[in-house]
PDB file of N, CA and C in Angstrom:
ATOM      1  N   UNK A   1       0.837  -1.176   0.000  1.00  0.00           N
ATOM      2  CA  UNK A   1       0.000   0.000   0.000  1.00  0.00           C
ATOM      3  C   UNK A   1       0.885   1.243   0.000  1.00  0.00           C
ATOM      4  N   UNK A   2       0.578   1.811  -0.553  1.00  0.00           N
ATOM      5  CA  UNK A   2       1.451   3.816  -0.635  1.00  0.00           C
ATOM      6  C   UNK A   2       1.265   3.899  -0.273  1.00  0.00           C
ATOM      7  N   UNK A   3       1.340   4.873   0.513  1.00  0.00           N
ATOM      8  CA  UNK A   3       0.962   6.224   1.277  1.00  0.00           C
ATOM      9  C   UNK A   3       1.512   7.660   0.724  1.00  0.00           C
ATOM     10  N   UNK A   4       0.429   8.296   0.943  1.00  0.00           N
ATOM     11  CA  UNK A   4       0.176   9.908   0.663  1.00  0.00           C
ATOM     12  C   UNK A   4       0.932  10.557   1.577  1.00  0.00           C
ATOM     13  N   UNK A   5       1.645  11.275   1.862  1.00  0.00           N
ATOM     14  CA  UNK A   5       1.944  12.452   2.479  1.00  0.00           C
ATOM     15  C   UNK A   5       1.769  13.810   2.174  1.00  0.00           C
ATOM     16  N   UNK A   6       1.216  14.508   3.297  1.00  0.00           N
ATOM     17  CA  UNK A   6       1.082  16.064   2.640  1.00  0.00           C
ATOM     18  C   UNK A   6       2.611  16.517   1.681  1.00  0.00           C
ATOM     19  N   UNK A   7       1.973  17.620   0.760  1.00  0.00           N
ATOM     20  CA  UNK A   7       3.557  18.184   0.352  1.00  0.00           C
ATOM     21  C   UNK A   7       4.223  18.834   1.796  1.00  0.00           C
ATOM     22  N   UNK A   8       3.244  19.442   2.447  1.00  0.00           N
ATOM     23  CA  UNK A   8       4.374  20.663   3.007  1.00  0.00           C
ATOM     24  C   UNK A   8       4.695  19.767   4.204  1.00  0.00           C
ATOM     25  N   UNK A   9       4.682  18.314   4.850  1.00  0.00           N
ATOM     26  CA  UNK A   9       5.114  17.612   5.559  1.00  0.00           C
ATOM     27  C   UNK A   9       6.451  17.099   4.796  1.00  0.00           C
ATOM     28  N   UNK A  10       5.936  16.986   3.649  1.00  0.00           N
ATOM     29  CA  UNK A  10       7.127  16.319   2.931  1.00  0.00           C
ATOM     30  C   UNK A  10       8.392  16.966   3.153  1.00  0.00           C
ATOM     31  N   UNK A  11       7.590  18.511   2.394  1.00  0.00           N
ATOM     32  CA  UNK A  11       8.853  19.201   2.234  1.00  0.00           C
ATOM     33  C   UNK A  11       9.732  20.042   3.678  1.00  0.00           C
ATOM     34  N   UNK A  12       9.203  19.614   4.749  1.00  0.00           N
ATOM     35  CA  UNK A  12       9.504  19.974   6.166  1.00  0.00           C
ATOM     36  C   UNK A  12      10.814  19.311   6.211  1.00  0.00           C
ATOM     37  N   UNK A  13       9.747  17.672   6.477  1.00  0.00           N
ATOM     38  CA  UNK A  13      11.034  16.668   6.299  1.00  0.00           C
ATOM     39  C   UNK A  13      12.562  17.362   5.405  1.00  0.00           C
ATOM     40  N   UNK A  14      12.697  17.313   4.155  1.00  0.00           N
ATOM     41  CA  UNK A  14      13.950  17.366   3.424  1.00  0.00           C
ATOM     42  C   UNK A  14      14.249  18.752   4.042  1.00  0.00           C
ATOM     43  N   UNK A  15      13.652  19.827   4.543  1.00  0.00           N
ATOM     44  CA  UNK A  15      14.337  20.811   5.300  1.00  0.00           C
ATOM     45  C   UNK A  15      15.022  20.920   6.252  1.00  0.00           C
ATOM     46  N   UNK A  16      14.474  19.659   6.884  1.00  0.00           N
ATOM     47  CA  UNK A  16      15.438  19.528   8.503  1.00  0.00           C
ATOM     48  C   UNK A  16      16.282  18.334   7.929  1.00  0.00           C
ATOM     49  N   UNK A  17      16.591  17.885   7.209  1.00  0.00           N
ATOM     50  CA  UNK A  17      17.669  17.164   6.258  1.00  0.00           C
ATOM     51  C   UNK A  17      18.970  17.836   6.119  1.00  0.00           C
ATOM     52  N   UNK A  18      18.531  18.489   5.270  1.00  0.00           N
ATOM     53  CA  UNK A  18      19.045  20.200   4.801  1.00  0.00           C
ATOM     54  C   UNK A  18      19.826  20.262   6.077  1.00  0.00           C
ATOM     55  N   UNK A  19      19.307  21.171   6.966  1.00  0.00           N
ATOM     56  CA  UNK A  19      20.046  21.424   8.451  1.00  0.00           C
ATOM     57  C   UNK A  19      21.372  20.375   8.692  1.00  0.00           C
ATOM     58  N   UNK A  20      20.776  18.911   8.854  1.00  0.00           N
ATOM     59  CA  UNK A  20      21.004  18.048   9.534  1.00  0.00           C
ATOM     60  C   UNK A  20      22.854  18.283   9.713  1.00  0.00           C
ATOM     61  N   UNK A  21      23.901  18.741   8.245  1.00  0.00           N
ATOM     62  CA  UNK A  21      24.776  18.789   8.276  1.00  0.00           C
ATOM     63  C   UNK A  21      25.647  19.670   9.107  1.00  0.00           C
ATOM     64  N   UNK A  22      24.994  20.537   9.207  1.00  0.00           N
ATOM     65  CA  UNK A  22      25.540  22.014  10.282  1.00  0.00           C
ATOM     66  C   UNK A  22      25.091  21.554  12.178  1.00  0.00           C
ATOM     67  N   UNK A  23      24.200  20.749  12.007  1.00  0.00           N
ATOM     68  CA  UNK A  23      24.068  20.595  13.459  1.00  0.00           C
ATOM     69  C   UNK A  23      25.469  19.282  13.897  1.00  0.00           C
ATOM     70  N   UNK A  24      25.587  18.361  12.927  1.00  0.00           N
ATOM     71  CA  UNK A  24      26.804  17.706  13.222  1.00  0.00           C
ATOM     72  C   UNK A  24      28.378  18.124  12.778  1.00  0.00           C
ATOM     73  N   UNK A  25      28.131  19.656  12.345  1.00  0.00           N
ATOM     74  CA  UNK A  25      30.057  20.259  12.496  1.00  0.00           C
ATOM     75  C   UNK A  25      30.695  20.460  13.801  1.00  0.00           C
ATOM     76  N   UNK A  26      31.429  20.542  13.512  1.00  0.00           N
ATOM     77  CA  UNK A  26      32.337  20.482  14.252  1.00  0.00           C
ATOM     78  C   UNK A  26      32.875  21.638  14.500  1.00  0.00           C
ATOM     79  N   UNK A  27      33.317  22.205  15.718  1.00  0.00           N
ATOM     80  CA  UNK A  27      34.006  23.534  16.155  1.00  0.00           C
ATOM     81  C   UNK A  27      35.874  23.345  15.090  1.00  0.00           C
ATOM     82  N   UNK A  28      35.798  24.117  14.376  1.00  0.00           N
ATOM     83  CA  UNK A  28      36.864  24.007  13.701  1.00  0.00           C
ATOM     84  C   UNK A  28      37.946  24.343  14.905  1.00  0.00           C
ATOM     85  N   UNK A  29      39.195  23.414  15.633  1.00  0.00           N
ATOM     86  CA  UNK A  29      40.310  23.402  16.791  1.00  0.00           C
ATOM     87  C   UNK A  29      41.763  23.821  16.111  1.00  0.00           C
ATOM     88  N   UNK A  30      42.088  24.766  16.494  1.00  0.00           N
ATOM     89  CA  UNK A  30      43.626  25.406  15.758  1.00  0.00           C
ATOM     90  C   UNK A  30      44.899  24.451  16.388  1.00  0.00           C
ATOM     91  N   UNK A  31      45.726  23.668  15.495  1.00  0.00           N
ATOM     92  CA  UNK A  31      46.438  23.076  16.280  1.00  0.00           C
ATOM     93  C   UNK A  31      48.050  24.267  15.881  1.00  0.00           C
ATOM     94  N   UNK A  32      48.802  24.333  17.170  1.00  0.00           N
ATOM     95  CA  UNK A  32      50.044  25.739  16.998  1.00  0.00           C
ATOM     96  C   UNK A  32      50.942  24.703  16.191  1.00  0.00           C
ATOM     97  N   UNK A  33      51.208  23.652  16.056  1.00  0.00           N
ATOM     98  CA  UNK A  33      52.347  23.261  15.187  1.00  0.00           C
ATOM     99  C   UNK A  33      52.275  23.190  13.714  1.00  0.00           C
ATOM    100  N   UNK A  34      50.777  22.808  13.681  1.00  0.00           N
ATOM    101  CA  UNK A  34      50.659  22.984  12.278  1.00  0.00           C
ATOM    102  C   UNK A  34      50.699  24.802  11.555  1.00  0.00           C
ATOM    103  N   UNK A  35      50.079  25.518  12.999  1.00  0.00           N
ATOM    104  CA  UNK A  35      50.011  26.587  12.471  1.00  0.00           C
ATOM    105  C   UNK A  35      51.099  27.244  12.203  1.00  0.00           C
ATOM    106  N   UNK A  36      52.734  27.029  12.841  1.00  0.00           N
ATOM    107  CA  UNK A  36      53.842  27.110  12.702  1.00  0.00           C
ATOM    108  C   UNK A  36      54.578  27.189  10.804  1.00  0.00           C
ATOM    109  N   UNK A  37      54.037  25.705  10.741  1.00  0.00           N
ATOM    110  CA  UNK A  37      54.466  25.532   9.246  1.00  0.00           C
ATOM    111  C   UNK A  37      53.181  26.094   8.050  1.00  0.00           C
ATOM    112  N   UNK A  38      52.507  26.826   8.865  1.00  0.00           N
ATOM    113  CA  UNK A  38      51.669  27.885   7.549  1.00  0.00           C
ATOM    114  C   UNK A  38      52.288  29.491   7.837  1.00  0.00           C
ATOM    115  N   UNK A  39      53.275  29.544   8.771  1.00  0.00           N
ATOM    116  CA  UNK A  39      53.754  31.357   8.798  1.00  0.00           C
ATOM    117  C   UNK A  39      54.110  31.855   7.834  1.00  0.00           C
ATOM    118  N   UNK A  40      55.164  30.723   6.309  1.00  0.00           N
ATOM    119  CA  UNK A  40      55.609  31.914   5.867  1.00  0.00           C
ATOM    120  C   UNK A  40      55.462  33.225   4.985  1.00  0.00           C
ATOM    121  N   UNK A  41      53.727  32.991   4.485  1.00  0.00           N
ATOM    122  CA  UNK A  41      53.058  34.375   3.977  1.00  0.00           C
ATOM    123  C   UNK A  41      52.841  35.131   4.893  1.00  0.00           C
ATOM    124  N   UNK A  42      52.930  35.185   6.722  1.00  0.00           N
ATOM    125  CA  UNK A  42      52.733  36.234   7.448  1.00  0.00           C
ATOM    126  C   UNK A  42      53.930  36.681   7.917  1.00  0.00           C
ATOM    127  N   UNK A  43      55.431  35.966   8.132  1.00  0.00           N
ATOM    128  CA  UNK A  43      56.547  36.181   8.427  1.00  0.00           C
ATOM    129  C   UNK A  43      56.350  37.279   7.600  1.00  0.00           C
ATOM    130  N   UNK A  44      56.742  37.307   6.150  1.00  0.00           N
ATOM    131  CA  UNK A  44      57.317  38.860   5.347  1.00  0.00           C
ATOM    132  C   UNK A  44      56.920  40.157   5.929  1.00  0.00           C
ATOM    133  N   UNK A  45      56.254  40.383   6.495  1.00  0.00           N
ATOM    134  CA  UNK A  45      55.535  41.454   6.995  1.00  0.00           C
ATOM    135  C   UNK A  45      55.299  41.643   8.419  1.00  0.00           C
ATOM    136  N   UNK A  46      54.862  40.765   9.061  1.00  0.00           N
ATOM    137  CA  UNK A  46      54.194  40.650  10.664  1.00  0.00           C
ATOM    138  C   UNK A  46      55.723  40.474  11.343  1.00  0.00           C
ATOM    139  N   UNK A  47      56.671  39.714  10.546  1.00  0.00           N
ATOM    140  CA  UNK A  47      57.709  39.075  11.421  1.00  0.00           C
ATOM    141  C   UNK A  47      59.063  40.465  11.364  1.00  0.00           C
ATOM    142  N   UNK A  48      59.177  41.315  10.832  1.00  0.00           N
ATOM    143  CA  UNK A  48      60.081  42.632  10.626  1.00  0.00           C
ATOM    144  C   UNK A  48      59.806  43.457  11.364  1.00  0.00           C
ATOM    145  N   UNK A  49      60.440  43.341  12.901  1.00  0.00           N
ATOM    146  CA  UNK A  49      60.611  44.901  13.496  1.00  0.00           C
ATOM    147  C   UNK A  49      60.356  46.145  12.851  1.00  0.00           C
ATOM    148  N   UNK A  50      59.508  47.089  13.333  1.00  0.00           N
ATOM    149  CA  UNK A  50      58.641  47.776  12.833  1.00  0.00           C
ATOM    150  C   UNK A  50      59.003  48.168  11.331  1.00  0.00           C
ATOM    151  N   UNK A  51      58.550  47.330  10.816  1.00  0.00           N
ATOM    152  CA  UNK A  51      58.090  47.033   8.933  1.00  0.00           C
ATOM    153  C   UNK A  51      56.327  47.952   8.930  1.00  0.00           C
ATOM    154  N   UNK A  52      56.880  49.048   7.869  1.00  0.00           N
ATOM    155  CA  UNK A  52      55.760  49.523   7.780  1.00  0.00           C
ATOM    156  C   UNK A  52      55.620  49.146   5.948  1.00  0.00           C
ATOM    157  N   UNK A  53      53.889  48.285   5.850  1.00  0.00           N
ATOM    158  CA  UNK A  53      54.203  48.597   4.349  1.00  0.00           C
ATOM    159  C   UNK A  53      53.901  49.869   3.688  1.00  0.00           C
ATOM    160  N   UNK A  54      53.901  50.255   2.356  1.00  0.00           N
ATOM    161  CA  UNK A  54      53.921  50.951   1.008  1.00  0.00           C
ATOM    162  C   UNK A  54      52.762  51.408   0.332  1.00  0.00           C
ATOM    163  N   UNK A  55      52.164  50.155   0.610  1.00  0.00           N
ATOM    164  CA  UNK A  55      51.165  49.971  -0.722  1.00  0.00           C
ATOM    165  C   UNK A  55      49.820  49.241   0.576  1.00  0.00           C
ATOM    166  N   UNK A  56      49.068  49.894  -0.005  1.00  0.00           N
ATOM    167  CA  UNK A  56      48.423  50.896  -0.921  1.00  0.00           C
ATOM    168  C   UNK A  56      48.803  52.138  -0.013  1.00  0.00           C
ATOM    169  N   UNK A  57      49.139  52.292   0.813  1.00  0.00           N
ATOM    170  CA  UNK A  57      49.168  53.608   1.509  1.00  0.00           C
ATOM    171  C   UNK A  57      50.753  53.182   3.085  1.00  0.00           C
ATOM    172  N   UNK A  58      51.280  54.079   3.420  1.00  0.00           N
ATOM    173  CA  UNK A  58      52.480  53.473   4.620  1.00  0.00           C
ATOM    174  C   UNK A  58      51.852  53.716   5.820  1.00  0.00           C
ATOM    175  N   UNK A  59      51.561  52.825   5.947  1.00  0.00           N
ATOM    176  CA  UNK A  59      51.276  52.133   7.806  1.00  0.00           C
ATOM    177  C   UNK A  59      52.628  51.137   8.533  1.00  0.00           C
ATOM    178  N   UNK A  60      52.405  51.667   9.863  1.00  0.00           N
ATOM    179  CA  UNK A  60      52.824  50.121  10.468  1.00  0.00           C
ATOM    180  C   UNK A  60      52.105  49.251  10.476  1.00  0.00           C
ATOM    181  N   UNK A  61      52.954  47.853  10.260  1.00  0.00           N
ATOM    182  CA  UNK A  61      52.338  46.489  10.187  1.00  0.00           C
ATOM    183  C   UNK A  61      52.411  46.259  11.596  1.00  0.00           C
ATOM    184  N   UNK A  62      51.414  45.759  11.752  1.00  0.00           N
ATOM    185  CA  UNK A  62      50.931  45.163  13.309  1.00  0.00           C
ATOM    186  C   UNK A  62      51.541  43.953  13.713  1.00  0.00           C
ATOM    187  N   UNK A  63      52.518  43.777  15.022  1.00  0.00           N
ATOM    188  CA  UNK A  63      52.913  42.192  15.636  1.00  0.00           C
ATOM    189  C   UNK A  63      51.567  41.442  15.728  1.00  0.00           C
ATOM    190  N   UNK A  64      51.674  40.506  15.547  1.00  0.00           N
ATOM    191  CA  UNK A  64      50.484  39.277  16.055  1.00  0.00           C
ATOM    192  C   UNK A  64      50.903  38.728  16.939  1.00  0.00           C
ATOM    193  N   UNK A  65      52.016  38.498  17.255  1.00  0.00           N
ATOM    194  CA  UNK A  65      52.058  37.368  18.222  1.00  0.00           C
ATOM    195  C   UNK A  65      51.912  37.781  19.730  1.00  0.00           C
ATOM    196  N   UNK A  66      51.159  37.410  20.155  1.00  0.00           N
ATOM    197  CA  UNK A  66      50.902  37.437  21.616  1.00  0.00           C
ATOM    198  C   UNK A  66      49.416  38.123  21.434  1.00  0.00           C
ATOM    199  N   UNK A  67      48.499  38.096  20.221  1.00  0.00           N
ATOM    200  CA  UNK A  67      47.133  38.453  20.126  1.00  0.00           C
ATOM    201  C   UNK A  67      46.203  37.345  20.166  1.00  0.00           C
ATOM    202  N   UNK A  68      44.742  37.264  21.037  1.00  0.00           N
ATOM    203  CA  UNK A  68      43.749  36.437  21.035  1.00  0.00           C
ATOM    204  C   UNK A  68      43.938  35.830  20.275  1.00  0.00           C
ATOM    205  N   UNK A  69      43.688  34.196  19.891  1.00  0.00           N
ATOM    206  CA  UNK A  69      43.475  33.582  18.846  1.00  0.00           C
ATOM    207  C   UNK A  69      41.721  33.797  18.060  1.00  0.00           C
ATOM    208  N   UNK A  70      41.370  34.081  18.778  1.00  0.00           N
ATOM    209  CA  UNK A  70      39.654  34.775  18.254  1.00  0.00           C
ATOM    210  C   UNK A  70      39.959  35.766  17.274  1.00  0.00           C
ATOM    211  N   UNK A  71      40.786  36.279  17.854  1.00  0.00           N
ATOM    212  CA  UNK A  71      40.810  37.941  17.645  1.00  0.00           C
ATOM    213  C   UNK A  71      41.443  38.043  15.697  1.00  0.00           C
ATOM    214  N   UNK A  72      42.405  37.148  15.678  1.00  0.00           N
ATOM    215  CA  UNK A  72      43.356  36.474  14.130  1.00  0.00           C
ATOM    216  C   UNK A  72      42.419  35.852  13.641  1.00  0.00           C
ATOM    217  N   UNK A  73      41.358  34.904  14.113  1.00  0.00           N
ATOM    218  CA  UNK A  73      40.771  34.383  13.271  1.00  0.00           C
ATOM    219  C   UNK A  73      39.723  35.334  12.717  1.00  0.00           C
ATOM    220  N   UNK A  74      39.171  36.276  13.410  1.00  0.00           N
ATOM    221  CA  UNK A  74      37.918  37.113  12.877  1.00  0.00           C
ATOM    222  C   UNK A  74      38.457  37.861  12.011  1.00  0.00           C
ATOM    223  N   UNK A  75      40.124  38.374  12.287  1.00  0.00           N
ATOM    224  CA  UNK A  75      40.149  39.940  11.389  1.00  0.00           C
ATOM    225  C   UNK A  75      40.739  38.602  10.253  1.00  0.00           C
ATOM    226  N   UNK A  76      41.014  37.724   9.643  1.00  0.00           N
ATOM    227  CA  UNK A  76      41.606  36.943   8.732  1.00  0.00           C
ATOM    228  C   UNK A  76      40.534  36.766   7.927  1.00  0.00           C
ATOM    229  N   UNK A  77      39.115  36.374   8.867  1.00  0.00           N
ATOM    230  CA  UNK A  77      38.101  35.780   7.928  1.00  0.00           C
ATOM    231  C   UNK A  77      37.459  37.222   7.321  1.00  0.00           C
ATOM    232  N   UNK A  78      37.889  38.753   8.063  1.00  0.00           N
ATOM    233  CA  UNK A  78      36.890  39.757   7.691  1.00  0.00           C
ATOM    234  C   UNK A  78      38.123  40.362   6.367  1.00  0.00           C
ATOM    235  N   UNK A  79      38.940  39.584   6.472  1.00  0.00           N
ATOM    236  CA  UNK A  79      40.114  39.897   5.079  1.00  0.00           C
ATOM    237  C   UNK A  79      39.367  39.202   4.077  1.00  0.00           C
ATOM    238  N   UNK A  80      39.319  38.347   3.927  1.00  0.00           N
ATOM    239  CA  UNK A  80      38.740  37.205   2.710  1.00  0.00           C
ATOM    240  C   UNK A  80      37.235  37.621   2.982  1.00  0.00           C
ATOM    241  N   UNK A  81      36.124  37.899   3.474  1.00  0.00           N
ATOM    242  CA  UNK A  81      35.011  38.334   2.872  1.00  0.00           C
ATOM    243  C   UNK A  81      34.891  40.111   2.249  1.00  0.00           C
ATOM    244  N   UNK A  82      36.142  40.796   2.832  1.00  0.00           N
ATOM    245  CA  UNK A  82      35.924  41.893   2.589  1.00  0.00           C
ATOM    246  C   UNK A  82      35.685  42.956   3.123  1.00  0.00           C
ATOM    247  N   UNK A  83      35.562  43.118   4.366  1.00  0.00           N
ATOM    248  CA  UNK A  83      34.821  43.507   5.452  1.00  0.00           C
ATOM    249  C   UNK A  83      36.145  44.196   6.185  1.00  0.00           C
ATOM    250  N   UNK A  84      37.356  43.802   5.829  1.00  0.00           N
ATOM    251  CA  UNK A  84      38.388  44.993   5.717  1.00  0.00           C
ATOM    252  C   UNK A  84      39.001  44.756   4.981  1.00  0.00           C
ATOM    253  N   UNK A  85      39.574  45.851   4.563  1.00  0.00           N
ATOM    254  CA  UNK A  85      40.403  45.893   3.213  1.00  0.00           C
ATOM    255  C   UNK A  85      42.044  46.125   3.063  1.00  0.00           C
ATOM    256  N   UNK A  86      42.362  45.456   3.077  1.00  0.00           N
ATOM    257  CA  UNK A  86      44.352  45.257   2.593  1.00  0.00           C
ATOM    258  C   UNK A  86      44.473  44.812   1.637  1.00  0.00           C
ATOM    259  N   UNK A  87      45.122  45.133   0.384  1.00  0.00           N
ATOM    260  CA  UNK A  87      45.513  44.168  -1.140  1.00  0.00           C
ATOM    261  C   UNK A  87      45.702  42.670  -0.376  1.00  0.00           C
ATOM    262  N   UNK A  88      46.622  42.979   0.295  1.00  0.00           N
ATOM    263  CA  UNK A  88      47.612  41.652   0.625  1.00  0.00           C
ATOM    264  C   UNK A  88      47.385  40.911   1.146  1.00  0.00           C
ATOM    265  N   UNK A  89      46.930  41.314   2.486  1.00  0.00           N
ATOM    266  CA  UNK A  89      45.933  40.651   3.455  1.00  0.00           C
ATOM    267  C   UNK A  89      44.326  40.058   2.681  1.00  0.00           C
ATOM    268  N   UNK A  90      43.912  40.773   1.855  1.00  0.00           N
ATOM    269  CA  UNK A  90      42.588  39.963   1.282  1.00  0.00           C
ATOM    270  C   UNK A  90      43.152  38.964   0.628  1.00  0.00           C
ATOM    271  N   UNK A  91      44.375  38.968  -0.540  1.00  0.00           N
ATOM    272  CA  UNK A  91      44.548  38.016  -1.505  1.00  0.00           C
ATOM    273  C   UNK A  91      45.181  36.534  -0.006  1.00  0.00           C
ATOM    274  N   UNK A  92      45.717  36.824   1.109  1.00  0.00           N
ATOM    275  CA  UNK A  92      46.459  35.975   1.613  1.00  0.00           C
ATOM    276  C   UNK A  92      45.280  35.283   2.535  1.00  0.00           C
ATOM    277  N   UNK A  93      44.382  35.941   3.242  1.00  0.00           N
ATOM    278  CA  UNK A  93      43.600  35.570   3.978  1.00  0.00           C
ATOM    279  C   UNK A  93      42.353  34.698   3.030  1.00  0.00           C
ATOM    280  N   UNK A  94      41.880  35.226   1.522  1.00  0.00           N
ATOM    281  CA  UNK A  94      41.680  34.745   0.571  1.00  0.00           C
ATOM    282  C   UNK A  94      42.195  33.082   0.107  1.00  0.00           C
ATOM    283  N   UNK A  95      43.302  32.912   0.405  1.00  0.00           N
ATOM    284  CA  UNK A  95      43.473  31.359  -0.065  1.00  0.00           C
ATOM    285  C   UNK A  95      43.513  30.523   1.546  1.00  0.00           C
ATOM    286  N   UNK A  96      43.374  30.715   2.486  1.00  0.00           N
ATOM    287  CA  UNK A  96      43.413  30.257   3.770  1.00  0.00           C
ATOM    288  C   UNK A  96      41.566  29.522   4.186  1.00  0.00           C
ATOM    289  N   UNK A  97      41.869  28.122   4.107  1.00  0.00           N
ATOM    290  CA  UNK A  97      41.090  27.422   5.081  1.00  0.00           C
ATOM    291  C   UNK A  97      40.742  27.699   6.479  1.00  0.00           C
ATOM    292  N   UNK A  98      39.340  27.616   6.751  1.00  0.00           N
ATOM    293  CA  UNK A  98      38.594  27.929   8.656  1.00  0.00           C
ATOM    294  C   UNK A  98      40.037  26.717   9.258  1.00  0.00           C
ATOM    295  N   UNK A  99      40.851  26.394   8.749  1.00  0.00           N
ATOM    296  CA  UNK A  99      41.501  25.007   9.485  1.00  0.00           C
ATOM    297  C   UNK A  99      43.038  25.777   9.734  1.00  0.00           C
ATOM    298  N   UNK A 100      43.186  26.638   8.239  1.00  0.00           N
ATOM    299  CA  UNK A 100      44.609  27.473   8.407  1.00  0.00           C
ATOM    300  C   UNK A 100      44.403  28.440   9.399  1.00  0.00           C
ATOM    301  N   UNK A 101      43.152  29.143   9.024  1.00  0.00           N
ATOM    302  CA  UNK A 101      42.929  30.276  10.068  1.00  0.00           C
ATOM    303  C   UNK A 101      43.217  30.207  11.661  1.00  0.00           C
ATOM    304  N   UNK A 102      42.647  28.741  11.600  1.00  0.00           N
ATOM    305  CA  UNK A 102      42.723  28.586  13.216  1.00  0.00           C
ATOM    306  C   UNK A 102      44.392  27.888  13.838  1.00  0.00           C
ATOM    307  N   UNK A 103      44.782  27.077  12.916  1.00  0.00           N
ATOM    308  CA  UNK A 103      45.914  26.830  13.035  1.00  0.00           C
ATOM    309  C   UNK A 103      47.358  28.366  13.059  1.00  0.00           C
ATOM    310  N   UNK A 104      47.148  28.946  12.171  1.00  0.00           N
ATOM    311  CA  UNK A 104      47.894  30.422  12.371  1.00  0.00           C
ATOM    312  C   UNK A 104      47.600  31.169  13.579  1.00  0.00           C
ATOM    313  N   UNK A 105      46.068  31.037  13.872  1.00  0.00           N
ATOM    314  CA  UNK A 105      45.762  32.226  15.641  1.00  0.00           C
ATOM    315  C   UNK A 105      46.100  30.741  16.981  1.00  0.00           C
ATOM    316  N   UNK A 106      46.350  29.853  16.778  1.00  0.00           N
ATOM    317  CA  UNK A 106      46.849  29.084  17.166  1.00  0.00           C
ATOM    318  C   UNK A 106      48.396  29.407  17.876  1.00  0.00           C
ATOM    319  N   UNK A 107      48.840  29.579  16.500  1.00  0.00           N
ATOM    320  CA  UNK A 107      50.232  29.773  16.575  1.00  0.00           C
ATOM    321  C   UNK A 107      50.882  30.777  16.993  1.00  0.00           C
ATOM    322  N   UNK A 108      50.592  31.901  16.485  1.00  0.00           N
ATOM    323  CA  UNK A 108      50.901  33.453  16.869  1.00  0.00           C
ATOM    324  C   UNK A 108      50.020  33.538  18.310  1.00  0.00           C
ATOM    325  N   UNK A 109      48.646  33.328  18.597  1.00  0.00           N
ATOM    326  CA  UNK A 109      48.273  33.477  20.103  1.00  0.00           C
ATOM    327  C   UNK A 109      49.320  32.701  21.300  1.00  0.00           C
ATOM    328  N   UNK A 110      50.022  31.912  21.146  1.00  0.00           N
ATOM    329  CA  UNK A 110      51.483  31.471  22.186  1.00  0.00           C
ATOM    330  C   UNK A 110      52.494  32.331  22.119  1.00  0.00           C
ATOM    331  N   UNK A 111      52.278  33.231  20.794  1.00  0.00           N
ATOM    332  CA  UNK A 111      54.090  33.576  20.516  1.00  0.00           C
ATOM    333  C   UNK A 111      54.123  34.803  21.270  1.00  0.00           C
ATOM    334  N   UNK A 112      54.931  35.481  21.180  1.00  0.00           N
ATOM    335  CA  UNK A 112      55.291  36.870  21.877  1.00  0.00           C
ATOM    336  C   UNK A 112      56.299  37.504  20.818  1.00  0.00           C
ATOM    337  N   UNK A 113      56.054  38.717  20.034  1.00  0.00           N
ATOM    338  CA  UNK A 113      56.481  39.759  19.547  1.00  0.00           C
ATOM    339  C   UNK A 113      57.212  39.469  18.427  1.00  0.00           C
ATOM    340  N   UNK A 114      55.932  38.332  17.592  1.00  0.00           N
ATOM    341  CA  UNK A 114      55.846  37.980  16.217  1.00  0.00           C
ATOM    342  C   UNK A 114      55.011  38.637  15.335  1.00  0.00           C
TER     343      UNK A 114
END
């Protein structure tokens, strides 16, 4: 025998389906060693006693090390959506995985006056 189901039961169902994947993620965990061997696009810049860059305009570049690991992961992810703006920092924060991100504020949140 079939059975009928309403549509909008139906389509409830495949909605909380939908969901189902985000309720079983996982807190993305920064491990510091790995984040170690992703420094050397932030060394050129972060790692030079007061290194100010050029372009687009001369600022000092900011130490990271010894900053929140929250704190690296938010301004990294607000590089790659856009939400602040650096050439360098968008194109670098741009190729970086939620896994690099956390592994780099990982790394620099232990260090001191990196």
């Amino acid at each position: 025998m079939l059975h009928r189901f309403p549509a909008a039961l139906v389509a409830a169902g495949f909605g909380l389906l939908a969901l189902a994947p985000a309720a079983y993620a996982q807190k993305v965990v920064g491990n510091a060693a790995a984040g170690k061997e992703k420094t050397f696009m932030c060394m050129g810049c972060h790692g030079i006693e007061g290194y100010r860059t050029a372009y687009p305009e001369v600022y000092p570049v900011p130490k990271i090390g010894g900053q929140q690991a929250a704190y690296i992961v938010n301004a990294l992810k607000e590089y790659k959506s856009g939400a602040r703006w650096h050439p360098s920092m968008r194109a670098i924060a741009g190729s970086l995985s939620e896994q690099d991100m956390a592994d780099l504020a990982a790394y620099f949140s232990q260090e001191k006056n990196k």
